[in-house]
PDB file of N, CA and C in Angstrom:
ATOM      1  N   UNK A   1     102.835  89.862  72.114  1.00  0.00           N
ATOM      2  CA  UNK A   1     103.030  91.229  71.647  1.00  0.00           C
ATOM      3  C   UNK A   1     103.456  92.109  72.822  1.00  0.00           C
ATOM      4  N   UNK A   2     104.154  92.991  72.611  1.00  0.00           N
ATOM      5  CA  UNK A   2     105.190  93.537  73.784  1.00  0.00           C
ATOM      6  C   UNK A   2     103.908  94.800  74.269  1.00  0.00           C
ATOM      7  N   UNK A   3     103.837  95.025  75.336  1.00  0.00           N
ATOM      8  CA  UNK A   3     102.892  96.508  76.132  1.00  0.00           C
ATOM      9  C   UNK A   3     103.369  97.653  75.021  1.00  0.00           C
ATOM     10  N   UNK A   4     102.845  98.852  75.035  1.00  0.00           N
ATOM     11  CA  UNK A   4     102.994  99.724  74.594  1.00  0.00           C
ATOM     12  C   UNK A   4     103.524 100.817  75.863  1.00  0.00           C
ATOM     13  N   UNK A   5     105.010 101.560  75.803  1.00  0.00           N
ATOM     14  CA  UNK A   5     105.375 102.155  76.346  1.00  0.00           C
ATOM     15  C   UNK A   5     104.068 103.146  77.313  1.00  0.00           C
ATOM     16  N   UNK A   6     103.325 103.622  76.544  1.00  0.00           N
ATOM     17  CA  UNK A   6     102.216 104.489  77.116  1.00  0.00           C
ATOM     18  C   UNK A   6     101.154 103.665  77.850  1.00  0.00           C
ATOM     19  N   UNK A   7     101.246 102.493  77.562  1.00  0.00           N
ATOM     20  CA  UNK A   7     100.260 101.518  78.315  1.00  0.00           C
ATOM     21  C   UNK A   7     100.785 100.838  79.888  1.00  0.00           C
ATOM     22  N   UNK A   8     101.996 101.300  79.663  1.00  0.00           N
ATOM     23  CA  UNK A   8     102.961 101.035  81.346  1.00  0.00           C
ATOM     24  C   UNK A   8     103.203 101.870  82.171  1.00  0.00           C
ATOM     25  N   UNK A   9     103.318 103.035  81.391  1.00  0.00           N
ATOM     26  CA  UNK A   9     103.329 104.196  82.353  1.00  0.00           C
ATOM     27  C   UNK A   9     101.927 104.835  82.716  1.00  0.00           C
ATOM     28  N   UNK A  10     100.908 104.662  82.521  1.00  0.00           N
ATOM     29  CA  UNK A  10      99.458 104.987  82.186  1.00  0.00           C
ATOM     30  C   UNK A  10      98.972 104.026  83.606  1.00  0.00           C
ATOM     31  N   UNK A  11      99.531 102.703  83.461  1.00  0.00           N
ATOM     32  CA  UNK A  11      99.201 101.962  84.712  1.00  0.00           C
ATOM     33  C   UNK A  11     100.118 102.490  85.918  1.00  0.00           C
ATOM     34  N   UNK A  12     101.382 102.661  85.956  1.00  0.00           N
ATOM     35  CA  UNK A  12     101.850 103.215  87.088  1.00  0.00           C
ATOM     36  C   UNK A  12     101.095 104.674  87.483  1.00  0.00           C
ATOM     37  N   UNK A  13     100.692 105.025  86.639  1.00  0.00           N
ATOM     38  CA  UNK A  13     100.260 106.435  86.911  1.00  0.00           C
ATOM     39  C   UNK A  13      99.197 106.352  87.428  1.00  0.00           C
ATOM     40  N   UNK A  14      97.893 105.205  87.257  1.00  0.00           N
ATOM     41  CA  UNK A  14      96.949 104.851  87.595  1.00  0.00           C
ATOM     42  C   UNK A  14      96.799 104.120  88.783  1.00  0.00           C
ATOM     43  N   UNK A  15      98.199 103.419  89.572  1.00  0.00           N
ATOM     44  CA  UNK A  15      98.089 103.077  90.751  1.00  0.00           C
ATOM     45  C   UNK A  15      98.977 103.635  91.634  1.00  0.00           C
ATOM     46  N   UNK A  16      99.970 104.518  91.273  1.00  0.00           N
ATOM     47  CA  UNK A  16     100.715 105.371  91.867  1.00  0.00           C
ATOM     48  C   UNK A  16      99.863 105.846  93.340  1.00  0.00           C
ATOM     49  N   UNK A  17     100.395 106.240  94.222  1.00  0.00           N
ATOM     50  CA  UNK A  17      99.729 107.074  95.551  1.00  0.00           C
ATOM     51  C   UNK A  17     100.547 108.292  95.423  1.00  0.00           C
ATOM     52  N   UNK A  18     100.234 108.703  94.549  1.00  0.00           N
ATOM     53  CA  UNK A  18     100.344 110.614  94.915  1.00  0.00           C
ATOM     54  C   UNK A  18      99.956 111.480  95.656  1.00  0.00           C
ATOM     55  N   UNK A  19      98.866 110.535  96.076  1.00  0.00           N
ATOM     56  CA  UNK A  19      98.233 111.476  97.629  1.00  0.00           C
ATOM     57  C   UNK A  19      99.021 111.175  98.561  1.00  0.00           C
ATOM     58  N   UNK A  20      99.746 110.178  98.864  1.00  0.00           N
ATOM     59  CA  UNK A  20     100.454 109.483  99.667  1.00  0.00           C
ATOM     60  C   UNK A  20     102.138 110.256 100.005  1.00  0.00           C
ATOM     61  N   UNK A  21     102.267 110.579  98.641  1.00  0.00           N
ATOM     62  CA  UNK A  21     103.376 111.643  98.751  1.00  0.00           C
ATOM     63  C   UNK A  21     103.101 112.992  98.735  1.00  0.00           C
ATOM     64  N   UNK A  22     102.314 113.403  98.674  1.00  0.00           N
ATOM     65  CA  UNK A  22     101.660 114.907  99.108  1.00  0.00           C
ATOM     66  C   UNK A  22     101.754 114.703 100.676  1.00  0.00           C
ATOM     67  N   UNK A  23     100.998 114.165 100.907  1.00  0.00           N
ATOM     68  CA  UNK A  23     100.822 113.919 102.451  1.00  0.00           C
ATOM     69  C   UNK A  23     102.434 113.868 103.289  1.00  0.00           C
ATOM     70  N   UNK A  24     103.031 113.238 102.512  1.00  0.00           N
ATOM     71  CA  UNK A  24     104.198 112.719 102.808  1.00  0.00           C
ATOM     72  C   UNK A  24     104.987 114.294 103.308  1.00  0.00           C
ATOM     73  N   UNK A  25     105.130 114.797 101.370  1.00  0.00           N
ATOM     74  CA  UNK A  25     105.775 116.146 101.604  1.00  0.00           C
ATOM     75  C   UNK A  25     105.353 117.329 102.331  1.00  0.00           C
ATOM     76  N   UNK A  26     104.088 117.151 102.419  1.00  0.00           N
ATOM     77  CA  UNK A  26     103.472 117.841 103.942  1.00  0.00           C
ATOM     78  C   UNK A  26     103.934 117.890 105.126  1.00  0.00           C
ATOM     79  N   UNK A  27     104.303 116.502 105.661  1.00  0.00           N
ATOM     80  CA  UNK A  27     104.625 116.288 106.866  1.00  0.00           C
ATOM     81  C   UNK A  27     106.118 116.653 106.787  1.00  0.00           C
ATOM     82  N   UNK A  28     106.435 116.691 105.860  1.00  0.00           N
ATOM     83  CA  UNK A  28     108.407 117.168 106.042  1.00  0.00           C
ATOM     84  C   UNK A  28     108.082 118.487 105.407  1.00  0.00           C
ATOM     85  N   UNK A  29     107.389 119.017 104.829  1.00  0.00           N
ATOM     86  CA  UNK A  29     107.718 120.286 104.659  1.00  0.00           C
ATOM     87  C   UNK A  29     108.443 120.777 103.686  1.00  0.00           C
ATOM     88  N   UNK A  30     108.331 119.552 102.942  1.00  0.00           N
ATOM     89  CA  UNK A  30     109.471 119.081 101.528  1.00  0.00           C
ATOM     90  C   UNK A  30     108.546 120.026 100.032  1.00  0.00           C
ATOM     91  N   UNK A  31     109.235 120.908  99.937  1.00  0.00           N
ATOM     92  CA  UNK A  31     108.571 121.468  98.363  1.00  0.00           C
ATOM     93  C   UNK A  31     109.942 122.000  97.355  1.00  0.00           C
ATOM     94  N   UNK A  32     108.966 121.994  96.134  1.00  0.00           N
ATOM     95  CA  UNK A  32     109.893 122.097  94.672  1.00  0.00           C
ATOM     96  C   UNK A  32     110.244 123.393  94.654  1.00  0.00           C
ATOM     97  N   UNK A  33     111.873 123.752  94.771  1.00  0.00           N
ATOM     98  CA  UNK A  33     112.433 125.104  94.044  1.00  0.00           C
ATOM     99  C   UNK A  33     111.550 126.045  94.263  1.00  0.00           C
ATOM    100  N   UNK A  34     111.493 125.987  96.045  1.00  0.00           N
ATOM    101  CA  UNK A  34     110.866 126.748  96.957  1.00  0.00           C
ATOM    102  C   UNK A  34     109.279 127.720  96.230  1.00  0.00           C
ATOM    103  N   UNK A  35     108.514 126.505  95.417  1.00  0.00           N
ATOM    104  CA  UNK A  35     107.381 126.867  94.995  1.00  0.00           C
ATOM    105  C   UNK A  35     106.051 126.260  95.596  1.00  0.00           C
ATOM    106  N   UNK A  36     106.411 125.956  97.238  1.00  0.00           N
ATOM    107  CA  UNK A  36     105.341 124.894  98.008  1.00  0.00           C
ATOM    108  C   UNK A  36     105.332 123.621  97.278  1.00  0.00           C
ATOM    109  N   UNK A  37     104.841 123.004  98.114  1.00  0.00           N
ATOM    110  CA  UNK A  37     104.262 121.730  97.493  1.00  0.00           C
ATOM    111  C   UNK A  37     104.060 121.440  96.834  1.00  0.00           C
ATOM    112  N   UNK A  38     104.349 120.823  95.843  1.00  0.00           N
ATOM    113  CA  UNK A  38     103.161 120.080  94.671  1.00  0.00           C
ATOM    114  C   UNK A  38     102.321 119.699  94.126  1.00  0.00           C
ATOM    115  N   UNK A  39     101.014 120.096  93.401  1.00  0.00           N
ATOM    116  CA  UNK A  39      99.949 119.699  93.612  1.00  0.00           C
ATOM    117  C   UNK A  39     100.253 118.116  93.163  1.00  0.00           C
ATOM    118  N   UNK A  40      98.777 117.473  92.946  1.00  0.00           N
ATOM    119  CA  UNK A  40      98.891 116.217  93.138  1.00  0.00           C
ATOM    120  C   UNK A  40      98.795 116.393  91.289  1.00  0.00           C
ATOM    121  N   UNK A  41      98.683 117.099  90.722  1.00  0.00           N
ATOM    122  CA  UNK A  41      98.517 116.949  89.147  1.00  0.00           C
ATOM    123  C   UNK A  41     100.202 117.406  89.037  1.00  0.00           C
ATOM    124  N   UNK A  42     100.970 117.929  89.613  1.00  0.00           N
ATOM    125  CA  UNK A  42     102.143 118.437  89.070  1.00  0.00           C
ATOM    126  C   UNK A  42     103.291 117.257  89.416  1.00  0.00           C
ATOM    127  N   UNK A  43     103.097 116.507  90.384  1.00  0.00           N
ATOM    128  CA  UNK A  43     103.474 115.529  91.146  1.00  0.00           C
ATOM    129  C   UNK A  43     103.325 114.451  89.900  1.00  0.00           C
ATOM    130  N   UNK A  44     102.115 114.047  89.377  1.00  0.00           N
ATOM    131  CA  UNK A  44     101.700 112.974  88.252  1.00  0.00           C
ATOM    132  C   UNK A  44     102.365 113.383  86.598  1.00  0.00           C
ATOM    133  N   UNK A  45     102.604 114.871  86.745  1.00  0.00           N
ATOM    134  CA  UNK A  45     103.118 114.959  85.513  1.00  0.00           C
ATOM    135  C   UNK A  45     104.729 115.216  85.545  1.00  0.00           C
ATOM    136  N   UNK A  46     105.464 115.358  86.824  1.00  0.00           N
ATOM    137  CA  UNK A  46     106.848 115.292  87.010  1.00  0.00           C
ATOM    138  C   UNK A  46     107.203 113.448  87.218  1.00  0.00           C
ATOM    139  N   UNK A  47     106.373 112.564  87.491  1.00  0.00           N
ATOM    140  CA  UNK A  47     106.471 111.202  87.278  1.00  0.00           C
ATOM    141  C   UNK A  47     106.361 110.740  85.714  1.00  0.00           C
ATOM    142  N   UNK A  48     105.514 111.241  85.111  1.00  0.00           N
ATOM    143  CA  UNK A  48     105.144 111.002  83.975  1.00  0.00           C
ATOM    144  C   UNK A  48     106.516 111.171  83.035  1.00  0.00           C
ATOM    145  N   UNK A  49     106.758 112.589  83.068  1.00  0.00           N
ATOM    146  CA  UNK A  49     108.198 113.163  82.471  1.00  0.00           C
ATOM    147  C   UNK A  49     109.219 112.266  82.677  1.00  0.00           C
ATOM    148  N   UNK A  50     109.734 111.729  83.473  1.00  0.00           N
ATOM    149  CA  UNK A  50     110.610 111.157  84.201  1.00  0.00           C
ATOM    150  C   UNK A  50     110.630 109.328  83.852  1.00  0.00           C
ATOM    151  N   UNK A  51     109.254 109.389  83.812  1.00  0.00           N
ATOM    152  CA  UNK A  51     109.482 107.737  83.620  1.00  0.00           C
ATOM    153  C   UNK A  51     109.541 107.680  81.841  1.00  0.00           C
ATOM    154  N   UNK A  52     108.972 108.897  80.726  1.00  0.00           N
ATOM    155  CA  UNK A  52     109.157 108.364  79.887  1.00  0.00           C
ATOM    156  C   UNK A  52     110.839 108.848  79.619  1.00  0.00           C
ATOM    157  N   UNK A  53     111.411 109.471  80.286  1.00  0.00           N
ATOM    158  CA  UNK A  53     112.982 109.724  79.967  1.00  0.00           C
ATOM    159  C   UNK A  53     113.376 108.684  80.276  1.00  0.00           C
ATOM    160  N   UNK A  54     113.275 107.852  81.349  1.00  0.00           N
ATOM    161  CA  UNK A  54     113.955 106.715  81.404  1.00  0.00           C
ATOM    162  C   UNK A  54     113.489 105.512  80.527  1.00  0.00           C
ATOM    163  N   UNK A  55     112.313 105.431  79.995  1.00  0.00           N
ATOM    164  CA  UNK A  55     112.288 104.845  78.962  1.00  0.00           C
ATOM    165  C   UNK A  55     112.766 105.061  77.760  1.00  0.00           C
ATOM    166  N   UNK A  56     113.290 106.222  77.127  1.00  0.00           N
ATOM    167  CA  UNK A  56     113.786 106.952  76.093  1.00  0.00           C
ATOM    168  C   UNK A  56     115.329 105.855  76.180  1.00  0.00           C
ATOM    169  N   UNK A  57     116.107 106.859  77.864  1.00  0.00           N
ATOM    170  CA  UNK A  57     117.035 105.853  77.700  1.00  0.00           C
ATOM    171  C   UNK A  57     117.388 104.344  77.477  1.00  0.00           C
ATOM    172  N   UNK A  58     116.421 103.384  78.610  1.00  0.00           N
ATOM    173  CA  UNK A  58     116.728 102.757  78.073  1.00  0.00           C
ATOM    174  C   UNK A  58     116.459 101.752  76.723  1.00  0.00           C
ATOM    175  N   UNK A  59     115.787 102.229  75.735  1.00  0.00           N
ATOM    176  CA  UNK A  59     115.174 101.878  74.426  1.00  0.00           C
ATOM    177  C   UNK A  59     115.806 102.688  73.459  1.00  0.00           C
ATOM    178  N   UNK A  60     116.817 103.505  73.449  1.00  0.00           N
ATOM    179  CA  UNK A  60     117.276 104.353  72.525  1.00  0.00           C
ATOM    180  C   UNK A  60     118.142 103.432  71.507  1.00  0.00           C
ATOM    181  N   UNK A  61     118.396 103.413  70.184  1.00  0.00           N
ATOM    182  CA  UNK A  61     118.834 102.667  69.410  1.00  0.00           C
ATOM    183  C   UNK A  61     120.176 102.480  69.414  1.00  0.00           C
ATOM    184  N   UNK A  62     121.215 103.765  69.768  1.00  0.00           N
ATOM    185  CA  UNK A  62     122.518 103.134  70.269  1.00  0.00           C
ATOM    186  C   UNK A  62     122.836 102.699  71.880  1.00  0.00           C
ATOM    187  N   UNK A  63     121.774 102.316  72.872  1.00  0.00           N
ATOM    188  CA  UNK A  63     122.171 101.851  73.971  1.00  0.00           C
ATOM    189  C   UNK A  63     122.276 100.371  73.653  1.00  0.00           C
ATOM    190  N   UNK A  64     123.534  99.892  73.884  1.00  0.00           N
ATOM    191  CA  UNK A  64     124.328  99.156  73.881  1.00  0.00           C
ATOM    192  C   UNK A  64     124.361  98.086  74.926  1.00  0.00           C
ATOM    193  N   UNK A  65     123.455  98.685  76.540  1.00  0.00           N
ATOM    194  CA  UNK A  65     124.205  97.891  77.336  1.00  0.00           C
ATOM    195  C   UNK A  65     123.328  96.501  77.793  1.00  0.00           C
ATOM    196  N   UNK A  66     123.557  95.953  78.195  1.00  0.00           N
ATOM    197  CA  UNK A  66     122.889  94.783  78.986  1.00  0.00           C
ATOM    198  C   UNK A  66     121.237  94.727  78.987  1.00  0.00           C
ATOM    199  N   UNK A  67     120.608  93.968  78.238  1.00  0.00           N
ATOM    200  CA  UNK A  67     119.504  94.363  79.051  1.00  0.00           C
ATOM    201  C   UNK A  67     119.008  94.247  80.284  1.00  0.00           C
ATOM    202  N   UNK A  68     119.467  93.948  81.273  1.00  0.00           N
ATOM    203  CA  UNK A  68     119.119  93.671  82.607  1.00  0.00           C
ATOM    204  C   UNK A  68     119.757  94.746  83.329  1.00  0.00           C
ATOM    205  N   UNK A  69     120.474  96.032  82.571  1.00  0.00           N
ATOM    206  CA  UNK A  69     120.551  97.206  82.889  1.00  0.00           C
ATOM    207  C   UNK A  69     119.258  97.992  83.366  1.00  0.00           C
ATOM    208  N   UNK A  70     118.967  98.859  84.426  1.00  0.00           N
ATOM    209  CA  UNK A  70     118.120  99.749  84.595  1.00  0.00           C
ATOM    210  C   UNK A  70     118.577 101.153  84.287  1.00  0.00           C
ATOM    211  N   UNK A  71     117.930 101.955  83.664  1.00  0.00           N
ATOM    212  CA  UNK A  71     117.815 103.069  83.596  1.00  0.00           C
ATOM    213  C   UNK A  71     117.289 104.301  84.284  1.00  0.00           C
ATOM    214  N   UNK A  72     117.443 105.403  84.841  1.00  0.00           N
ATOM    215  CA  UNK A  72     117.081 106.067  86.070  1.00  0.00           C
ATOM    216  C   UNK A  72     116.631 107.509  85.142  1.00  0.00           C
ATOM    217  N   UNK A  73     115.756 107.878  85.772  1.00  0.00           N
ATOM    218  CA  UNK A  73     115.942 109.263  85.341  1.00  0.00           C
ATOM    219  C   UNK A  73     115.067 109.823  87.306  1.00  0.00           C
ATOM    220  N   UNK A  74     115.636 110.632  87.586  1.00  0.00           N
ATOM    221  CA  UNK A  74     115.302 111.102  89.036  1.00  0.00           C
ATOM    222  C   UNK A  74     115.413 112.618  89.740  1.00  0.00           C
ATOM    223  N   UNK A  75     114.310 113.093  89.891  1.00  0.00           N
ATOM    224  CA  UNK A  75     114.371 113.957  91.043  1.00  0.00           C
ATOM    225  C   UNK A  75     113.156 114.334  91.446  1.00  0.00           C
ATOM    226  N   UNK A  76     113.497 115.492  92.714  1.00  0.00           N
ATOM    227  CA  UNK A  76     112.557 115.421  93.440  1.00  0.00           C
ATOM    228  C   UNK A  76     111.761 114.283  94.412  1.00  0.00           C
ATOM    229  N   UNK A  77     112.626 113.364  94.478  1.00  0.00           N
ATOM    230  CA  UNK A  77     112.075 112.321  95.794  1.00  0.00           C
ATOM    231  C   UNK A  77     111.519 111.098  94.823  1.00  0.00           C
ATOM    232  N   UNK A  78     111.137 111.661  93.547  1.00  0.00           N
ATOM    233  CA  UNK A  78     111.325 110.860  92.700  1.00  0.00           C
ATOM    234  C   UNK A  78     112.158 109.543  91.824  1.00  0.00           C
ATOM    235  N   UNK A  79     111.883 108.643  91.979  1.00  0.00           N
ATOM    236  CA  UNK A  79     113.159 107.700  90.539  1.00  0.00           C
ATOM    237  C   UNK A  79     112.408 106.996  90.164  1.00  0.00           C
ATOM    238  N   UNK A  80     112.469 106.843  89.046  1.00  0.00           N
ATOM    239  CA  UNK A  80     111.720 106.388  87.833  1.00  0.00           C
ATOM    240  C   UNK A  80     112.690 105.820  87.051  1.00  0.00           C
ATOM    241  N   UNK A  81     112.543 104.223  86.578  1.00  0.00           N
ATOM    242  CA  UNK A  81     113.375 103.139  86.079  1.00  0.00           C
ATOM    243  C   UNK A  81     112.548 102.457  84.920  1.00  0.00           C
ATOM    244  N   UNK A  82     113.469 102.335  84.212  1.00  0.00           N
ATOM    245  CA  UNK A  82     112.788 101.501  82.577  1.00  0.00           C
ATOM    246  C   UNK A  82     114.420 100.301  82.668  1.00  0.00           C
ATOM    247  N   UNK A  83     113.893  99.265  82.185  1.00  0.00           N
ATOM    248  CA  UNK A  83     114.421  97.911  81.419  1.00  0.00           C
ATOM    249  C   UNK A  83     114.213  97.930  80.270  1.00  0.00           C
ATOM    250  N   UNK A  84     115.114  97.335  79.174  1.00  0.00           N
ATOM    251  CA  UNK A  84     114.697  97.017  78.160  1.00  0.00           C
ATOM    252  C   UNK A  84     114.845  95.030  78.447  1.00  0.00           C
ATOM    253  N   UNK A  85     114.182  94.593  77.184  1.00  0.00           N
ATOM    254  CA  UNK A  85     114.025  93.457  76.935  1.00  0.00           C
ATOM    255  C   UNK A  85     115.338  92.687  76.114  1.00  0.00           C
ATOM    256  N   UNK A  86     115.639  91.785  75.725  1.00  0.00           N
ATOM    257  CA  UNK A  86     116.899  92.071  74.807  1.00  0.00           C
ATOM    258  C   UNK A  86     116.889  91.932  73.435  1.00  0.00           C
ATOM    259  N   UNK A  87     115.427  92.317  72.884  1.00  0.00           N
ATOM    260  CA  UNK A  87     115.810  92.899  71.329  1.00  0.00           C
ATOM    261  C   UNK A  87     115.206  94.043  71.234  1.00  0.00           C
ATOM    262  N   UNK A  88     115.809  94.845  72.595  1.00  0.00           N
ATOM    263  CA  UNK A  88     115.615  96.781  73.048  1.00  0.00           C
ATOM    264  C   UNK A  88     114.200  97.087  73.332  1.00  0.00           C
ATOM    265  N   UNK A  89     113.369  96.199  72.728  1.00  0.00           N
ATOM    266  CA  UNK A  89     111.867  97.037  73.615  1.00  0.00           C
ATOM    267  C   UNK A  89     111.382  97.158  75.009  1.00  0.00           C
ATOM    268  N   UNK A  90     110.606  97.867  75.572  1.00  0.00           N
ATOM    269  CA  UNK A  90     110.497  98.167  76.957  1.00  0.00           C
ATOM    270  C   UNK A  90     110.070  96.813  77.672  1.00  0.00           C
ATOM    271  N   UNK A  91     110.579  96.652  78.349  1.00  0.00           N
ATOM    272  CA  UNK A  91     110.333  95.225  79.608  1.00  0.00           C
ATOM    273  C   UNK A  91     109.655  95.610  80.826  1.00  0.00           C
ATOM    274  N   UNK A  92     110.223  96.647  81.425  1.00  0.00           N
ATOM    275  CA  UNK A  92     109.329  96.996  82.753  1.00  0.00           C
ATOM    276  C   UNK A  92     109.769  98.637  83.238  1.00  0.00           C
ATOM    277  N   UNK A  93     108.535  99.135  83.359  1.00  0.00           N
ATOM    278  CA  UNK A  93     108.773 100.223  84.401  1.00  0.00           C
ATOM    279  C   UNK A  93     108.138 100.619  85.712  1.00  0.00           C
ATOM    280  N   UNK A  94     109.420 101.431  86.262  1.00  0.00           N
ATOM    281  CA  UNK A  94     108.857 101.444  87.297  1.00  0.00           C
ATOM    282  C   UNK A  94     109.444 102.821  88.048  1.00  0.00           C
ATOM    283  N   UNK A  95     108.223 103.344  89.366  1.00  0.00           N
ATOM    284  CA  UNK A  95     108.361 104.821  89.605  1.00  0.00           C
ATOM    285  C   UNK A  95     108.274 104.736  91.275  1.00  0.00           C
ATOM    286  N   UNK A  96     109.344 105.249  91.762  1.00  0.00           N
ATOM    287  CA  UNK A  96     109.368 104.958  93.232  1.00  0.00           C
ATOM    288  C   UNK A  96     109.296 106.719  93.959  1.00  0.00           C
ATOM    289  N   UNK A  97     108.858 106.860  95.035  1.00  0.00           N
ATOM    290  CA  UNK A  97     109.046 108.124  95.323  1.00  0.00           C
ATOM    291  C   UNK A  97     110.070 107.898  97.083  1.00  0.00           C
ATOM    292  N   UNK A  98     111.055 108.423  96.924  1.00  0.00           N
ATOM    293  CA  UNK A  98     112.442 107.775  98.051  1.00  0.00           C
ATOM    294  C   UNK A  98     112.333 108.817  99.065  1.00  0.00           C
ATOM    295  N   UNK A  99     112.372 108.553  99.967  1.00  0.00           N
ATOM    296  CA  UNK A  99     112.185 109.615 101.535  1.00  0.00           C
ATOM    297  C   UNK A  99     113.920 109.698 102.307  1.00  0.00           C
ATOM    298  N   UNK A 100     114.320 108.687 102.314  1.00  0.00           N
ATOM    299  CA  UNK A 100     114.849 108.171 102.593  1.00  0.00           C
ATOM    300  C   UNK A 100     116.042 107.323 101.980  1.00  0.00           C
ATOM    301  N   UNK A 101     117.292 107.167 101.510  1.00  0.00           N
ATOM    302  CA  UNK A 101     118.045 105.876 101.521  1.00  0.00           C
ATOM    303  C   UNK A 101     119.443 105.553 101.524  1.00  0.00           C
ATOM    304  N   UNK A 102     120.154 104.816 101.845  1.00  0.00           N
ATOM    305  CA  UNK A 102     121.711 104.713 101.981  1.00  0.00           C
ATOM    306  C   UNK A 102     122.344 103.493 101.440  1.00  0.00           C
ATOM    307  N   UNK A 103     123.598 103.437 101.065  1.00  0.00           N
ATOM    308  CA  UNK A 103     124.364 102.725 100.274  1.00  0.00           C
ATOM    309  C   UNK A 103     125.069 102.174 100.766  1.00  0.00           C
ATOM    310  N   UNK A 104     125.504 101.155 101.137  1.00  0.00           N
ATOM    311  CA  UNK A 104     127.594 101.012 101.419  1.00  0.00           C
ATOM    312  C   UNK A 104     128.061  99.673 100.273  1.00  0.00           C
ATOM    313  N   UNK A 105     129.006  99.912 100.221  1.00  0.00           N
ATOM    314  CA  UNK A 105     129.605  99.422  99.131  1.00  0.00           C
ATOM    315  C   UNK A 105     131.166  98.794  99.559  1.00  0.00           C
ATOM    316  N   UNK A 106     131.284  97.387  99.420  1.00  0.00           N
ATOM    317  CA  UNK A 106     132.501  96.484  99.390  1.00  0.00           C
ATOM    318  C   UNK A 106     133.795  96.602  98.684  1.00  0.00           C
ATOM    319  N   UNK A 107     134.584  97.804  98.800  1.00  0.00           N
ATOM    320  CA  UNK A 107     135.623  98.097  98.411  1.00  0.00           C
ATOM    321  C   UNK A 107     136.971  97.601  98.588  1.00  0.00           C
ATOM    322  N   UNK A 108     137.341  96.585  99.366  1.00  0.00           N
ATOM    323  CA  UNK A 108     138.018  95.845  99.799  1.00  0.00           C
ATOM    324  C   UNK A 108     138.387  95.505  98.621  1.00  0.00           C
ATOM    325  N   UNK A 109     138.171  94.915  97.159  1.00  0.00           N
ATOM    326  CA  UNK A 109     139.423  94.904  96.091  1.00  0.00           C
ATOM    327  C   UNK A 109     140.052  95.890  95.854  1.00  0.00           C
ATOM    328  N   UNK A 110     139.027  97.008  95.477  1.00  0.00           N
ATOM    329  CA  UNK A 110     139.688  98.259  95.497  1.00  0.00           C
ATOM    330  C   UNK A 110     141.066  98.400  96.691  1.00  0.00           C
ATOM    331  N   UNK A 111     140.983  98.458  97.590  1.00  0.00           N
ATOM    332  CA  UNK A 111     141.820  98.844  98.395  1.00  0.00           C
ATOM    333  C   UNK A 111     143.017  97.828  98.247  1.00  0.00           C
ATOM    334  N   UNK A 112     142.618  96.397  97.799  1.00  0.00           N
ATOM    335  CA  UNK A 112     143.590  95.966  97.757  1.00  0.00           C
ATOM    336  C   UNK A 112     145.030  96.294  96.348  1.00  0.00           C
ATOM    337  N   UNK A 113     144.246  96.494  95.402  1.00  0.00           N
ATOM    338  CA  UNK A 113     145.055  96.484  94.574  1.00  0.00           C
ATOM    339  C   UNK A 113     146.289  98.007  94.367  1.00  0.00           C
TER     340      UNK A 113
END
């Protein structure tokens, strides 16, 4: 029997370190739409928001794509990712808080063609 959407995010929420990113945004000095910091309850309920949007997306009845697609919904230092399974119910989520990160990308077909 598949988890219950609220039973996955309930556990991330339950082992999440939100103190960890308080602390964090402390030390950088990092706050929301210049309203200070975050408490650690506003922090748990802007994760909360976020991870069930990305579960919305990816479980919505016309998403179409892959299931081994991830879905994002993100901000605030925040990203929060849902999978679906492939007959659309939730497979895994998950809630990262990013300090930090960079990309590069192999464009070399591109350029060639």
């Amino acid at each position: 029997m598949a988890r219950k959407s609220y039973d996955m995010v309930n556990e991330v929420l339950a082992h999440f370190d939100f103190e960890r990113v308080r602390e964090t945004m402390g030390a950088l000095n990092w706050t929301w739409a210049g309203a200070g910091i975050p408490t650690r309850r506003d922090l748990k309920e802007e994760a909360e928001h976020l991870m069930y949007s990305a579960i919305e997306q990816a479980t919505a009845p016309g998403n179409l794509e892959h299931h081994d697609i991830g879905w994002i919904s993100a901000t605030g230092g925040f990203k929060a990712m849902a999978w679906k399974n492939e007959d659309g119910t939730l497979a895994r989520v998950q809630l990262e808080f990013i300090v930090t990160e960079w990309d590069a990308e192999d464009d070399s077909e591109e350029a060639e063609s």
